[in-house]
Protein backbone atom coordinates (compact mmCIF):
# COMPACT_ATOMS: atom_id res chain seq x y z
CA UNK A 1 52.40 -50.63 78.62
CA UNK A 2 53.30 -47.48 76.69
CA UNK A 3 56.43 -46.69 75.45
CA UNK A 4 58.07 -43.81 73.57
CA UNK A 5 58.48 -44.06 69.65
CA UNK A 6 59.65 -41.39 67.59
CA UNK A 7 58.90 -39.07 70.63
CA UNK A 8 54.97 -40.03 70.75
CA UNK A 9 53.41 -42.07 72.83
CA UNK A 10 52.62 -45.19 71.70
CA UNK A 11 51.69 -48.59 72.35
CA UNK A 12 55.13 -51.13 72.64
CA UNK A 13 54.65 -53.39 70.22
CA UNK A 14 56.93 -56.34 69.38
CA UNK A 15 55.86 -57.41 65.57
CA UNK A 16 56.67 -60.79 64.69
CA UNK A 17 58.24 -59.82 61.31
CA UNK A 18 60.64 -62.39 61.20
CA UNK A 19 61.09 -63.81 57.38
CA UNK A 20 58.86 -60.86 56.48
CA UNK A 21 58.66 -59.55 52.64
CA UNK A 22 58.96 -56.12 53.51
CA UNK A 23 60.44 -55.25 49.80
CA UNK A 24 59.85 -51.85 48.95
CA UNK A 25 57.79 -51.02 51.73
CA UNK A 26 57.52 -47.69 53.35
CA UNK A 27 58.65 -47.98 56.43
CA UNK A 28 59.43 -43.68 57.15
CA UNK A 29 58.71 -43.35 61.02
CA UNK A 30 57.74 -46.66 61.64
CA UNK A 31 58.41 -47.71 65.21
CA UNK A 32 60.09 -51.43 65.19
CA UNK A 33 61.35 -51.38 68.71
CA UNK A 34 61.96 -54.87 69.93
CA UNK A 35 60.57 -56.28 66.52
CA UNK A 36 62.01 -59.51 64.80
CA UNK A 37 63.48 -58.87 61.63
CA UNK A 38 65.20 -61.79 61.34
CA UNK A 39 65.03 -63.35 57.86
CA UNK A 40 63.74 -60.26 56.46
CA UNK A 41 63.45 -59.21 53.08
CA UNK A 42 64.23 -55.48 53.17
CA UNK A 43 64.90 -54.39 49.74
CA UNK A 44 63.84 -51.03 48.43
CA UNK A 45 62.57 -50.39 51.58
CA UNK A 46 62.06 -46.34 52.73
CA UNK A 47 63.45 -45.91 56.62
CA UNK A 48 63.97 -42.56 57.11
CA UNK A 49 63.02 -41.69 60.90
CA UNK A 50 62.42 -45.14 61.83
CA UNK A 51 62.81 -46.49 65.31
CA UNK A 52 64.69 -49.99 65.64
CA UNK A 53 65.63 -49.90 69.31
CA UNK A 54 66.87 -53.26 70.98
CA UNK A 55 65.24 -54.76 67.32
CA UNK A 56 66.44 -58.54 66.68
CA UNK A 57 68.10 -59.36 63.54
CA UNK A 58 70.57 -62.00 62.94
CA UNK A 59 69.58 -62.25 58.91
CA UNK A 60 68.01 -59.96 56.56
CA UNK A 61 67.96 -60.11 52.61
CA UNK A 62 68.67 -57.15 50.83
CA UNK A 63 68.89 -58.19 47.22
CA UNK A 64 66.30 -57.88 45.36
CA UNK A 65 65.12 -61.89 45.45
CA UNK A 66 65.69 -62.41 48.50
CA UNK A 67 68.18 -65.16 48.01
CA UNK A 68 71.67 -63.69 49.71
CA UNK A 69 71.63 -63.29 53.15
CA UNK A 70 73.37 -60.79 55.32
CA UNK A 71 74.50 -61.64 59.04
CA UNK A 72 73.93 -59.87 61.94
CA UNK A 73 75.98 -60.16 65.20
CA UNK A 74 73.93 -58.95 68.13
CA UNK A 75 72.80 -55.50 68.26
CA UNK A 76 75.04 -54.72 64.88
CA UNK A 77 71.70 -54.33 62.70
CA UNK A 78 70.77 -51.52 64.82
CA UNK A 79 73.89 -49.85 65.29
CA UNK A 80 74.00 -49.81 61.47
CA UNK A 81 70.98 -49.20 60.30
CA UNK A 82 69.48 -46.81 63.23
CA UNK A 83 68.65 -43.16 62.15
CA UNK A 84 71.62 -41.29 63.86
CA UNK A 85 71.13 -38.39 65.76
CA UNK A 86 71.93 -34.95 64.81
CA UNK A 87 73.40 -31.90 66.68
CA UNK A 88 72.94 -28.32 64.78
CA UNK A 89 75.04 -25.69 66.27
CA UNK A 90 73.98 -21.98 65.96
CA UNK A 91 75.71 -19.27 66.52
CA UNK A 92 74.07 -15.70 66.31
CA UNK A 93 76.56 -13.80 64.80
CA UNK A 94 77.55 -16.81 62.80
CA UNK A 95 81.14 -18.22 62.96
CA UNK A 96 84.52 -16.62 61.26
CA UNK A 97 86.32 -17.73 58.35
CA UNK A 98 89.14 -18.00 61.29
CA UNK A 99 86.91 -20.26 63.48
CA UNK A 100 88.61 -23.43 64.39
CA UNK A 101 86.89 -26.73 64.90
CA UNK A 102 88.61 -26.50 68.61
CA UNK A 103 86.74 -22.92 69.44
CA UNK A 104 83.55 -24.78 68.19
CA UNK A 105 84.13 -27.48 70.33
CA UNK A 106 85.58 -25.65 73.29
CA UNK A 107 82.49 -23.65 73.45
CA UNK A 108 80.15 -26.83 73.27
CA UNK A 109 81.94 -28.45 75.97
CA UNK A 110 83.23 -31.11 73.56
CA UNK A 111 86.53 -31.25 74.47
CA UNK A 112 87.68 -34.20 76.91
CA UNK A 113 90.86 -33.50 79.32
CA UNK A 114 93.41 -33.46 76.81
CA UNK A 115 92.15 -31.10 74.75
CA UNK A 116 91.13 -33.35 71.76
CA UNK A 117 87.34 -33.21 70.35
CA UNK A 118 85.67 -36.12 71.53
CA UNK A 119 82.93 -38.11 69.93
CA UNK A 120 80.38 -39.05 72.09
């Protein structure tokens, strides 16, 4: 069944990486949704732009030997270590030296019913 991975179509794959040497490997864009990285050995390793959604990782090593383990509670690997996402705001006339951070978010709808920027 397909699935979406770094906005391309591809094919949902769940590697069995589990205890995997994956030491300085280049991992940019991969798509590791659903993998098992537990037991890993992630040092060095390049992940800009990768995808880790619902990924399963209760262990991973990132030392260099692989001999000091770091726990994961569930779901905390990928809230970590997934690739956040980014909002650029433009303005065409560009913003004022007098420009608050509340006009900014007032005019991107970011403000919640108090008034106060919210994070969402």
């Amino acid at each position: 069944m397909p699935g979406m991975c770094g906005g391309k179509k591809e094919p949902r794959v769940r590697p069995g990486l589990s205890e995997a040497d994956l030491s300085r490997a280049n991992l940019i864009d991969a798509c590791l949704d659903g993998a098992n990285l537990t037991g890993a050995k992630l040092w060095e390793t390049q992940r800009g732009g990768w995808s880790i959604k619902n990924v399963i990782c209760q262990v991973a090593f990132w030392d260099r030997d692989g001999k000091e383990p770091t726990k994961y509670e569930e779901g905390e690997f990928e809230r970590i270590f997934a690739e956040k996402p980014r909002i650029i705001l433009r303005y065409a006339g560009g913003i004022s030296p007098n420009h608050e951070a509340s006009d900014v978010a007032r005019d991107t709808d970011c403000l919640n019913e108090n008034g106060r920027i919210q994070a969402n």
